[in-house]
C-alpha atoms as a PDB file:
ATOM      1  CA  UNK A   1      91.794 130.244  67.975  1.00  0.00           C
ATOM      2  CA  UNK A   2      90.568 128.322  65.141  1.00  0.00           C
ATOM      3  CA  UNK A   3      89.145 124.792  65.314  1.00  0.00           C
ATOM      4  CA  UNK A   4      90.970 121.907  63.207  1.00  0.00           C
ATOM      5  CA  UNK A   5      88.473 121.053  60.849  1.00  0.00           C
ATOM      6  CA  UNK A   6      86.788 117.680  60.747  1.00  0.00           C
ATOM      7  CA  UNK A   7      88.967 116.462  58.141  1.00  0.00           C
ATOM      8  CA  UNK A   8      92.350 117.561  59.521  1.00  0.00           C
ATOM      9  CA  UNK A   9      91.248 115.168  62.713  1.00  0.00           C
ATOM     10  CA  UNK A  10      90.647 112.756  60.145  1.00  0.00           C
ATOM     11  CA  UNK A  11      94.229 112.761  58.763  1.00  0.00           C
ATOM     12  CA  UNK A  12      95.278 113.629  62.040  1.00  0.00           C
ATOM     13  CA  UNK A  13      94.119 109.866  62.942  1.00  0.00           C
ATOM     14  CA  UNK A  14      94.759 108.021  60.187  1.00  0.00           C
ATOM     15  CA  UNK A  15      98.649 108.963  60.830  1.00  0.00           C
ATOM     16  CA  UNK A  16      98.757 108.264  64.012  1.00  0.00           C
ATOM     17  CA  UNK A  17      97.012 104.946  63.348  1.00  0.00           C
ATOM     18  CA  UNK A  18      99.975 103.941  60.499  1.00  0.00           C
ATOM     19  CA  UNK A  19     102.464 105.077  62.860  1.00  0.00           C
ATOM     20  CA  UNK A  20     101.322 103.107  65.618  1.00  0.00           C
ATOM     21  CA  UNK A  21     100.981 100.105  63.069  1.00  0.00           C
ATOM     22  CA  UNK A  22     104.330 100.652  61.792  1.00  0.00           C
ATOM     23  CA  UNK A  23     105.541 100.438  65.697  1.00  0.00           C
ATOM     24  CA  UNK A  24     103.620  97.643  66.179  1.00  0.00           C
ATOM     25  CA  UNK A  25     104.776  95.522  63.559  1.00  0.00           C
ATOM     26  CA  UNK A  26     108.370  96.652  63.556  1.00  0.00           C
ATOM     27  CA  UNK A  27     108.200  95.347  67.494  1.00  0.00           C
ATOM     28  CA  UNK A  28     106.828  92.045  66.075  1.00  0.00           C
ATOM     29  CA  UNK A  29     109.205  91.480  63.315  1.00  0.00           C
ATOM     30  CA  UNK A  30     112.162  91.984  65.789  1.00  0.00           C
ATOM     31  CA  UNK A  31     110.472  89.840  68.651  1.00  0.00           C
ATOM     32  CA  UNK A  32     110.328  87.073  65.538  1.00  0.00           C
ATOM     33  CA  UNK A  33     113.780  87.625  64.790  1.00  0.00           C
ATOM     34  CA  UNK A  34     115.285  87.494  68.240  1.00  0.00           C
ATOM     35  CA  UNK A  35     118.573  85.354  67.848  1.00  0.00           C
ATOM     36  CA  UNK A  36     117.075  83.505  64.703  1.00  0.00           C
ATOM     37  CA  UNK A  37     118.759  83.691  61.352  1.00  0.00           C
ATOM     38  CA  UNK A  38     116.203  83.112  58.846  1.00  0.00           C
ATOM     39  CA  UNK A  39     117.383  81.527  55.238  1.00  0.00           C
ATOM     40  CA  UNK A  40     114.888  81.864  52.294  1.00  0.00           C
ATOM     41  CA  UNK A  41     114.861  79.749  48.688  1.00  0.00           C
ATOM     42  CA  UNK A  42     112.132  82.300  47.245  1.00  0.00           C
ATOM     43  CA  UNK A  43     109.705  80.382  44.682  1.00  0.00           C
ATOM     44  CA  UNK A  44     110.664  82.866  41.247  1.00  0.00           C
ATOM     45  CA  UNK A  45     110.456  80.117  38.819  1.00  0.00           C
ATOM     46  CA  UNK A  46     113.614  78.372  36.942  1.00  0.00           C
ATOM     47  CA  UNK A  47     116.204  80.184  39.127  1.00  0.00           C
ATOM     48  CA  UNK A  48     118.390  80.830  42.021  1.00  0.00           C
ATOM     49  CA  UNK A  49     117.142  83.830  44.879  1.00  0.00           C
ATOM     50  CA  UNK A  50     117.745  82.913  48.092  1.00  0.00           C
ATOM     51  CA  UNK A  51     116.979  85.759  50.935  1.00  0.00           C
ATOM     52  CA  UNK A  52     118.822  86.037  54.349  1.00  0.00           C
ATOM     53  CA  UNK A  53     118.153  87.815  57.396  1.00  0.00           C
ATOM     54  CA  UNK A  54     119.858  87.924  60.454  1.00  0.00           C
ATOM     55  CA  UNK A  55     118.400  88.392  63.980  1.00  0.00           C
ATOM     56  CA  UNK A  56     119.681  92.184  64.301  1.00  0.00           C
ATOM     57  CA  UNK A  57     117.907  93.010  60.588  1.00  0.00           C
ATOM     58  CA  UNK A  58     121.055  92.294  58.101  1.00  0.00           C
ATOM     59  CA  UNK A  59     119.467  91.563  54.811  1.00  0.00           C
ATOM     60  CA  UNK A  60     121.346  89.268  51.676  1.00  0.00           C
ATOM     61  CA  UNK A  61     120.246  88.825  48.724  1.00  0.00           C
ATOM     62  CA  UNK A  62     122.190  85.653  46.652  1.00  0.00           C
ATOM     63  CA  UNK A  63     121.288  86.524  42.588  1.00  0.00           C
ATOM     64  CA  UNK A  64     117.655  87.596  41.893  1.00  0.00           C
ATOM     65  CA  UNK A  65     115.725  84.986  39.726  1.00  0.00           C
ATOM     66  CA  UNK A  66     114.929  85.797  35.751  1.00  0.00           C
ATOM     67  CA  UNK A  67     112.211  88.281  36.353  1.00  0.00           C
ATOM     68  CA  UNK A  68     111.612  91.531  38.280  1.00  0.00           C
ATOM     69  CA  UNK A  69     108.127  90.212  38.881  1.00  0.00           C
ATOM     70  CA  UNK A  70     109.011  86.655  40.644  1.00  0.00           C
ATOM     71  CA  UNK A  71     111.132  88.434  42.429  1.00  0.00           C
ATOM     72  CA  UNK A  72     109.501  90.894  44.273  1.00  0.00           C
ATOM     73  CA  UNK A  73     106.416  88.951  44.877  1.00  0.00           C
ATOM     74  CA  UNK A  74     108.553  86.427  46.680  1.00  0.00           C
ATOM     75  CA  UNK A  75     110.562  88.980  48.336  1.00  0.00           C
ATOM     76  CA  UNK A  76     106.937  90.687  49.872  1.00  0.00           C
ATOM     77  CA  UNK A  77     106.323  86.923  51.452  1.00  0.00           C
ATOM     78  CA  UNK A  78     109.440  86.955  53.388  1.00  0.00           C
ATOM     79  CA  UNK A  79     110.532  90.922  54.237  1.00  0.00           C
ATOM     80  CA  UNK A  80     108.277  93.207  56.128  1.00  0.00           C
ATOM     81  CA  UNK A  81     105.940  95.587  54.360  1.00  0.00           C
ATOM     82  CA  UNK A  82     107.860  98.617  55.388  1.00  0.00           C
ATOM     83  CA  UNK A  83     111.439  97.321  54.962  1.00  0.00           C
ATOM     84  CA  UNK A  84     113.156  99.285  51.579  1.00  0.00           C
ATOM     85  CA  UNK A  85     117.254  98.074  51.859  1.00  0.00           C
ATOM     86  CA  UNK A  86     118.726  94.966  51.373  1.00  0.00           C
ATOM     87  CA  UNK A  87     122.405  95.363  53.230  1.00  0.00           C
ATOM     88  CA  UNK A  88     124.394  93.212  49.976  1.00  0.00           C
ATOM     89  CA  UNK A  89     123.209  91.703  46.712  1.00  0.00           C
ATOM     90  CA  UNK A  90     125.319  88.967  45.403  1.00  0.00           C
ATOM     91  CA  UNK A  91     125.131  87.861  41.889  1.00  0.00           C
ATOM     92  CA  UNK A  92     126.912  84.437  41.811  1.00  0.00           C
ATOM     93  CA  UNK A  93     127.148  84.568  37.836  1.00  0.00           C
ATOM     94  CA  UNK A  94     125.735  87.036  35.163  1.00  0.00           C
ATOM     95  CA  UNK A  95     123.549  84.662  33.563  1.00  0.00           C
ATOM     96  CA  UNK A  96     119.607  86.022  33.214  1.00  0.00           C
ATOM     97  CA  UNK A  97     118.071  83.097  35.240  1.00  0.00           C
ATOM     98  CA  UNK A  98     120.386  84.465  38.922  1.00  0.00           C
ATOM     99  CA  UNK A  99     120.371  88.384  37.458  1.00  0.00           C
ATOM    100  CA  UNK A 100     117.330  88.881  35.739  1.00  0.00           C
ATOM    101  CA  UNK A 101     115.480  90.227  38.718  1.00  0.00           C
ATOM    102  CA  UNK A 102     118.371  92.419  40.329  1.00  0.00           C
ATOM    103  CA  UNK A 103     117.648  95.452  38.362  1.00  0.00           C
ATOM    104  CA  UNK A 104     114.063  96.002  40.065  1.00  0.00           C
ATOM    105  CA  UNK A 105     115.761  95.199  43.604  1.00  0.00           C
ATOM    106  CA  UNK A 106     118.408  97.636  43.175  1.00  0.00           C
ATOM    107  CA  UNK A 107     116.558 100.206  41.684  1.00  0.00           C
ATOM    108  CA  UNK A 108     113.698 100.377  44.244  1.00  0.00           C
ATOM    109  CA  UNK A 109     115.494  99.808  47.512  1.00  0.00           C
ATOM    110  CA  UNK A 110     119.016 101.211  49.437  1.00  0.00           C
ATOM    111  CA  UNK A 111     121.311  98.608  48.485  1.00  0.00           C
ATOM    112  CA  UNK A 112     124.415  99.229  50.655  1.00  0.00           C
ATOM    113  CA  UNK A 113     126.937  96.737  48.722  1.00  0.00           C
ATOM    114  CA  UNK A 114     126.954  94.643  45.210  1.00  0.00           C
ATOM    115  CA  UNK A 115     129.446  91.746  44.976  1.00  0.00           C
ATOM    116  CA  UNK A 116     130.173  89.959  41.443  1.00  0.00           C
ATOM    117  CA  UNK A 117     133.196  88.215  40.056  1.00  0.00           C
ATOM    118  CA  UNK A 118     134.854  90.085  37.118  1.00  0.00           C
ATOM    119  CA  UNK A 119     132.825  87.308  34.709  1.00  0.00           C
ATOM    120  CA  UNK A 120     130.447  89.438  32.664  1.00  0.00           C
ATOM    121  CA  UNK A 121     128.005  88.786  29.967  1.00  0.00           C
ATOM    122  CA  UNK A 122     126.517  90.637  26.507  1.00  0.00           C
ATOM    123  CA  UNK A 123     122.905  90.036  27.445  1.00  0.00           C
ATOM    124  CA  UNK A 124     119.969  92.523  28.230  1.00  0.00           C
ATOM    125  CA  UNK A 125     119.755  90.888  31.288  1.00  0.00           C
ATOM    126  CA  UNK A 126     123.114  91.784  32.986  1.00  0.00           C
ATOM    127  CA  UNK A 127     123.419  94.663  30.631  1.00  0.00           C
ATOM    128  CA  UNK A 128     120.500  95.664  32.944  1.00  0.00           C
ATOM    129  CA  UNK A 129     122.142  94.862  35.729  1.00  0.00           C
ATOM    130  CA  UNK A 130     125.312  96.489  35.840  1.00  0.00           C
ATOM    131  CA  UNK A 131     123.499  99.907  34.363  1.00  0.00           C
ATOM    132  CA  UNK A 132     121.401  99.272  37.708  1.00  0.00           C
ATOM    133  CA  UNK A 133     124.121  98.799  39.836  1.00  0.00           C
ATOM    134  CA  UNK A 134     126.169 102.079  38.609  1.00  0.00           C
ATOM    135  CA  UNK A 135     123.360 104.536  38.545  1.00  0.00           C
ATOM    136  CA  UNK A 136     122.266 103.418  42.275  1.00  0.00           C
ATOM    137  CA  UNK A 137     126.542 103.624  43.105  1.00  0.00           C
ATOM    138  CA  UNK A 138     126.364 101.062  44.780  1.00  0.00           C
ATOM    139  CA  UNK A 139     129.745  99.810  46.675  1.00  0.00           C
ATOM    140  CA  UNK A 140     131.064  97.278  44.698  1.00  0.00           C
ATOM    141  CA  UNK A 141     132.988  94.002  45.350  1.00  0.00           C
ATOM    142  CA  UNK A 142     134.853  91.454  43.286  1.00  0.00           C
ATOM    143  CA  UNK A 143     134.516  88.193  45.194  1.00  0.00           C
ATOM    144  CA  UNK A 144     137.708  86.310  46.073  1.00  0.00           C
ATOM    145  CA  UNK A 145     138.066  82.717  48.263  1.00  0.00           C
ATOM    146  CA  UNK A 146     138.652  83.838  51.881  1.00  0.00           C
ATOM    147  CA  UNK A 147     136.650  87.254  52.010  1.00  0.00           C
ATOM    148  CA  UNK A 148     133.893  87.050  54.627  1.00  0.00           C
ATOM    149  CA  UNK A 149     130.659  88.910  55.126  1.00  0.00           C
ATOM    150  CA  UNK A 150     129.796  89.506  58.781  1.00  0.00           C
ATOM    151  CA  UNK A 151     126.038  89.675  59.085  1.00  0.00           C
ATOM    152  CA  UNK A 152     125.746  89.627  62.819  1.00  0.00           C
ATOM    153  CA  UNK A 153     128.022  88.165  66.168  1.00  0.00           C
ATOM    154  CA  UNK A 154     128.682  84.883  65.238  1.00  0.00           C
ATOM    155  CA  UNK A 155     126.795  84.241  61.744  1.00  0.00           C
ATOM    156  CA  UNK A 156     129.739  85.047  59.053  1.00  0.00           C
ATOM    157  CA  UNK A 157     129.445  84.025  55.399  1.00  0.00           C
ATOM    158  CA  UNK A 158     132.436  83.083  53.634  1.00  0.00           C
ATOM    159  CA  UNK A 159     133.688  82.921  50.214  1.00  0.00           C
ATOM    160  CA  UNK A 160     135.087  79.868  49.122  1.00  0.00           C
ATOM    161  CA  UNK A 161     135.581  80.341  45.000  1.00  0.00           C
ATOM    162  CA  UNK A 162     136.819  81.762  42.820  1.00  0.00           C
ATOM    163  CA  UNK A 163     140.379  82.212  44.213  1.00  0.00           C
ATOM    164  CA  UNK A 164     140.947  84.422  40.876  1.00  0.00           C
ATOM    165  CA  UNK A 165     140.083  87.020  38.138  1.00  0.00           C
ATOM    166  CA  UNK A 166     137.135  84.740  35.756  1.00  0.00           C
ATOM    167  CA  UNK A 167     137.433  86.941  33.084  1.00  0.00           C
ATOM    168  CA  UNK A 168     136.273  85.346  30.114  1.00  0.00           C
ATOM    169  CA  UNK A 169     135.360  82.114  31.614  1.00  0.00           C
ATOM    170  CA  UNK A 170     132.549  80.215  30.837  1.00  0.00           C
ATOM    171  CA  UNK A 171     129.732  81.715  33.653  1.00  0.00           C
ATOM    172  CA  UNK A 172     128.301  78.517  35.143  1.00  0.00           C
ATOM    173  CA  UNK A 173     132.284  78.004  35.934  1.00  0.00           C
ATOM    174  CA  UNK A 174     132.698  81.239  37.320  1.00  0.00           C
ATOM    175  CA  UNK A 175     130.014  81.087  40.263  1.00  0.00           C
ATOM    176  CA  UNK A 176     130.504  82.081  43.776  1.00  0.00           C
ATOM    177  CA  UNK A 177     130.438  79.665  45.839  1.00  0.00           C
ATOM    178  CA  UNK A 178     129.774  80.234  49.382  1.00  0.00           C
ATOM    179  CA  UNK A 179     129.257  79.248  52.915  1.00  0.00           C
ATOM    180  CA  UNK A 180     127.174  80.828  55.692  1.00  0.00           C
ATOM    181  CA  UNK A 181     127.588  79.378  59.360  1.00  0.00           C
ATOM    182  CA  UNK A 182     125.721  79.899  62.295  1.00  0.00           C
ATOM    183  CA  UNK A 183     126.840  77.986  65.671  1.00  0.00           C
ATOM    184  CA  UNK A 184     125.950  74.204  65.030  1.00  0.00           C
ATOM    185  CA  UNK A 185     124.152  75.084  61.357  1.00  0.00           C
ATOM    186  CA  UNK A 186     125.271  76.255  58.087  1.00  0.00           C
ATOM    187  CA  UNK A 187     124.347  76.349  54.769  1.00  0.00           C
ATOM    188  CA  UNK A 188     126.221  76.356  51.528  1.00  0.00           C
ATOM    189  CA  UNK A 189     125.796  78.389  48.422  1.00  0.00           C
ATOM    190  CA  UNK A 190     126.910  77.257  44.825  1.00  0.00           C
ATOM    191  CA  UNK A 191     125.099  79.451  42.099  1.00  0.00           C
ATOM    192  CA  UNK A 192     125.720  76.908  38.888  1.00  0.00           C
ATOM    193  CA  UNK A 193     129.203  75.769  39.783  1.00  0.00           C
ATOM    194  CA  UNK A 194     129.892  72.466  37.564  1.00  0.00           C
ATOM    195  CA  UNK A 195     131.236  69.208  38.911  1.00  0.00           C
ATOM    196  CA  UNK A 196     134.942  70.126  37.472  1.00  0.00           C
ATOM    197  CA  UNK A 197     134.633  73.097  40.361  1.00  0.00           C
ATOM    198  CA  UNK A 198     132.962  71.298  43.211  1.00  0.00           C
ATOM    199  CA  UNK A 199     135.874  68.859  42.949  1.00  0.00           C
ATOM    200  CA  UNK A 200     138.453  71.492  43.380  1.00  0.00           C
ATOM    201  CA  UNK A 201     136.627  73.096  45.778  1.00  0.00           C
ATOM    202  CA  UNK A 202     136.676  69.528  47.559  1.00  0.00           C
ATOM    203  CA  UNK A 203     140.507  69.240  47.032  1.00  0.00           C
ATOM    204  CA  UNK A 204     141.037  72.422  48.221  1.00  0.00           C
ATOM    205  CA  UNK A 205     138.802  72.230  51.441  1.00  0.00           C
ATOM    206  CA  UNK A 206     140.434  69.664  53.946  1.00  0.00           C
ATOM    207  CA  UNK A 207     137.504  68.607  55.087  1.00  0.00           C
ATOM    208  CA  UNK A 208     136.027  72.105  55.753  1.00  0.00           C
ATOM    209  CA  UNK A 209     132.783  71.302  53.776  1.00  0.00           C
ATOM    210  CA  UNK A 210     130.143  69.978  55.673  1.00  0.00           C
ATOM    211  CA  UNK A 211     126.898  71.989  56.001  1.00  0.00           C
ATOM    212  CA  UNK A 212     123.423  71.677  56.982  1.00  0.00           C
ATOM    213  CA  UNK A 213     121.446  72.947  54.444  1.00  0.00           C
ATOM    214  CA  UNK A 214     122.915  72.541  50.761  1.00  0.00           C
ATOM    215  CA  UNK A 215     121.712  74.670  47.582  1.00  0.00           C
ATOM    216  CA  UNK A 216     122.247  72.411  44.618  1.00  0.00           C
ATOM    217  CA  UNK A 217     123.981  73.479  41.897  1.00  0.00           C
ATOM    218  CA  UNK A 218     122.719  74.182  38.655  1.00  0.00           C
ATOM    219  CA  UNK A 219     119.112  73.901  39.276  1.00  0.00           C
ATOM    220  CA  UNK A 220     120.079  70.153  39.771  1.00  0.00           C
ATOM    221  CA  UNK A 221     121.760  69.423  36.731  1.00  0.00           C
ATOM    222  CA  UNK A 222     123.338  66.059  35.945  1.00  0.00           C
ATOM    223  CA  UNK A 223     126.286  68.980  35.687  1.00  0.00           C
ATOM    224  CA  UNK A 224     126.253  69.499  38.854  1.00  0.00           C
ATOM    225  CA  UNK A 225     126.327  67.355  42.290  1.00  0.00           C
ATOM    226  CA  UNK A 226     128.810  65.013  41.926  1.00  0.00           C
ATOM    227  CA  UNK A 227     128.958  62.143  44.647  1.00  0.00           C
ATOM    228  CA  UNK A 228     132.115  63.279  45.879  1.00  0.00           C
ATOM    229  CA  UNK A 229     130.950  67.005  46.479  1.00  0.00           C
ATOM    230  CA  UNK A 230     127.365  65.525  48.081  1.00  0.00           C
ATOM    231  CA  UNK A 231     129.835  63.351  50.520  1.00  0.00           C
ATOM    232  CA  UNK A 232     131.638  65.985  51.540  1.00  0.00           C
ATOM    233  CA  UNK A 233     129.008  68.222  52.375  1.00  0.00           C
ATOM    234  CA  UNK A 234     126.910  66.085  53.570  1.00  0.00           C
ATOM    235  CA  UNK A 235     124.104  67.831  54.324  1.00  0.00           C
ATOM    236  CA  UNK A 236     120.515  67.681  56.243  1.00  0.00           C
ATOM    237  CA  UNK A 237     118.684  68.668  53.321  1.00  0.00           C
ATOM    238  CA  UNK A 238     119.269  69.751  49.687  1.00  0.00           C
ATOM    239  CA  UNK A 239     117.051  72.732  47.985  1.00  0.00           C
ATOM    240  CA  UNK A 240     116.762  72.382  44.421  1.00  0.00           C
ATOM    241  CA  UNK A 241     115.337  75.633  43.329  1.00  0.00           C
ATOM    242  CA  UNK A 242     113.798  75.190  39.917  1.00  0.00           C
ATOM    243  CA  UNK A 243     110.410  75.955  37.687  1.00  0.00           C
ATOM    244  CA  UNK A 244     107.606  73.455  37.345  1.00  0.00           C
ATOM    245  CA  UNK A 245     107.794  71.845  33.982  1.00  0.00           C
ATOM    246  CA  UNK A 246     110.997  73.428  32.946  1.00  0.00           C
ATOM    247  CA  UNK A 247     112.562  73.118  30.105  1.00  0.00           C
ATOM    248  CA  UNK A 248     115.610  71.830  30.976  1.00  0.00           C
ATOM    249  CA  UNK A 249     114.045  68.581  32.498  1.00  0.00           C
ATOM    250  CA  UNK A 250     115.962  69.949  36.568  1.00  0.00           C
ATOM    251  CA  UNK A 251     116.422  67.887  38.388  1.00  0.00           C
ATOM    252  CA  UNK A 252     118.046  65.519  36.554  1.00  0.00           C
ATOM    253  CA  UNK A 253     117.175  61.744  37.662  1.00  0.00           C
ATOM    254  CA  UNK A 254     120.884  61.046  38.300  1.00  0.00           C
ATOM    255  CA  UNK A 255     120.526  63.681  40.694  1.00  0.00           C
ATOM    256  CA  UNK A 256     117.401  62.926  42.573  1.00  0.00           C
ATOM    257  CA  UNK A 257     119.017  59.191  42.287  1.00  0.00           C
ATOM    258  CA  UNK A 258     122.092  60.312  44.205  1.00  0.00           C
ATOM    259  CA  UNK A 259     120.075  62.005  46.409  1.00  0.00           C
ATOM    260  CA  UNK A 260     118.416  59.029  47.901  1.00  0.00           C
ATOM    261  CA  UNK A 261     121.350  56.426  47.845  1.00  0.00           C
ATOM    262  CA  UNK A 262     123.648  59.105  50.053  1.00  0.00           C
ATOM    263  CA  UNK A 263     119.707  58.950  51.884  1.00  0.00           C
ATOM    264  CA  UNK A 264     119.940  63.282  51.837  1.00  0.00           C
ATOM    265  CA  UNK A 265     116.368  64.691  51.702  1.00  0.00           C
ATOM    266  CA  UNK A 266     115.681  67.057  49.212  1.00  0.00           C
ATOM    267  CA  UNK A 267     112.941  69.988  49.352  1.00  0.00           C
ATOM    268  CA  UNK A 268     112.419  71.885  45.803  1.00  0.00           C
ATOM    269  CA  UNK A 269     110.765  75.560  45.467  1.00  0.00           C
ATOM    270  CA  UNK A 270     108.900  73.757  42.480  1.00  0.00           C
ATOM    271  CA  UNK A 271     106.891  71.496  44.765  1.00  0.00           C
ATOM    272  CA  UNK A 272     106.832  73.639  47.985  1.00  0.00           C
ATOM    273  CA  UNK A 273     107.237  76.898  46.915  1.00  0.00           C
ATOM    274  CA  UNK A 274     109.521  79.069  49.267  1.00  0.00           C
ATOM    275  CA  UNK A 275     111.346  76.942  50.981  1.00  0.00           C
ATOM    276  CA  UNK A 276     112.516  78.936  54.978  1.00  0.00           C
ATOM    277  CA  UNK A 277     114.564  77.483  57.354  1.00  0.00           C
ATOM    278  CA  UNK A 278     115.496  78.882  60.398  1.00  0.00           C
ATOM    279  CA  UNK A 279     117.981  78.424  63.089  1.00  0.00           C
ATOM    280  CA  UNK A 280     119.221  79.943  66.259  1.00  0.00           C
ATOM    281  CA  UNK A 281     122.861  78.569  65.952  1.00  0.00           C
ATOM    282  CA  UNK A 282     121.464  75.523  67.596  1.00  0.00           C
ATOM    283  CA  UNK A 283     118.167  74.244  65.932  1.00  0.00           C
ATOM    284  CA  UNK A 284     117.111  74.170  62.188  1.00  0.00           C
ATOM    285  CA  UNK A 285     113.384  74.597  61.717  1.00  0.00           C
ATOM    286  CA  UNK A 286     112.233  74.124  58.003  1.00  0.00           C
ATOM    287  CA  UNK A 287     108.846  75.583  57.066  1.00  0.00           C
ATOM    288  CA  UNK A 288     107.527  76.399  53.473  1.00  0.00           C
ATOM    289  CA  UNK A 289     105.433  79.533  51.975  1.00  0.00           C
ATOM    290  CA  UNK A 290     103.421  77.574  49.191  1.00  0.00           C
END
């Protein structure tokens, strides 16, 4: 019988020793995990990504930032080495700054499900996109108010708008918006839904609002976050995700003004970088990943 040569034993060992790693770490990440949704604002510049997990390994993705790049870096600070699928991918609206760094998600990891609105859009960006989205096949779904997304016993999130076909409307105005609950906490999603749609929303809600953890809309926009909408939700902290120095000035001062006369707190991926919170239905632990 022949003896395995020196270098066999060598790759013999350095498998077992990345399997046993592998093991290792995949024990850790689900002893992290245990019971805890985790809730990520990723840092990818002037945009909107926002990165959920839930304790048995669901993964969400809500819109992708304007780069591939951003994207993936941030995504590497919050998923485990090894992990290649992301359960759904939402894309609240098709404009470049929420889809521009889809494409490179979609195309190098098992995405199970895709959900838009019918809104579309002539750029490269979500021309990208969709081409992304076909060739992978994944399942796709046309968000409507009511649906729900069950990520694990007890943490559902629901859609609250559009309650319609947004065909042709202007994209800001066609955003999901959504809300994800957990137990005591929640947290509420509104891509760059204007003031005009967080008061229907309002209308429409009776009284149903109220979160824990509020994304802004619009990058905090003076066209966004009106004072009715902030009282309704009334949250424990507001995320503006933004770029340093953007262009567009976000936040707006009438924002940030708001902000402290309703006395809400506000945390920005600009000044922290990714922002995490995490919760076991009960608690809400904040932590950031400068």
């Amino acid at each position: 019988m022949m003896k395995p040569s020196k270098q066999s034993l060598q790759y013999a060992v350095i498998i077992i020793f990345l399997f046993t790693n592998i093991f290792i770490w995949t024990a850790v990440s689900r002893a992290d995990r245990a019971g805890v949704l985790t809730v990520a604002f990723l840092d990818i510049g002037q945009g909107d990504a926002i990165y959920i997990e839930a304790p048995n390994g669901n993964q969400m993705l809500i819109d992708g930032g304007p780069s591939s790049g951003a994207l993936l870096r941030a995504l590497g600070g919050v998923m485990p080495f090894w992990d290649r699928s992301i359960d759904v991918v939402m894309a609240t609206h098709p404009d470049q700054d929420h889809v521009g760094g889809l494409p490179a998600v979609i195309e190098n990891m098992n995405v199970d499900s895709v959900m838009t609105t019918e809104n579309t859009s002539d750029t490269g960006a979500y021309g990208a996109f969709e081409k992304a989205v076909a060739e992978n096949k994944s399942s796709r779904i046309f968000a409507r108010a009511g649906e729900r997304i069950i990520l694990d016993n007890g943490i559902v999130l629901e859609i609250l708008f559009p309650d319609r076909n947004t065909t042709n409307w202007e994209s800001n105005t066609s955003s999901i918006i959504a809300r994800l609950s957990y137990g005591e906490e929640s947290f509420f999603f509104t891509g760059d839904a204007p003031e005009s749609i967080e008061k229907y929303i309002v209308s429409k809600s009776s009284g149903a609002l109220h979160s824990s953890v509020l994304k802004l809309g619009h990058h905090g926009s003076r066209t966004s976050s009106s004072k009715t909408f902030l009282s309704a939700v009334d949250p424990k902290y507001a995320v503006i995700s933004a770029g340093k120095d953007n262009k567009y000035g976000h936040p707006h001062k009438e924002v940030t003004d708001l902000l402290r006369e309703l006395k809400i707190p506000a945390v920005s991926t600009y000044e922290q970088g990714t922002v995490v919170f995490k919760t076991n239905g009960k608690n809400l632990i904040i932590k950031v990943k400068p």
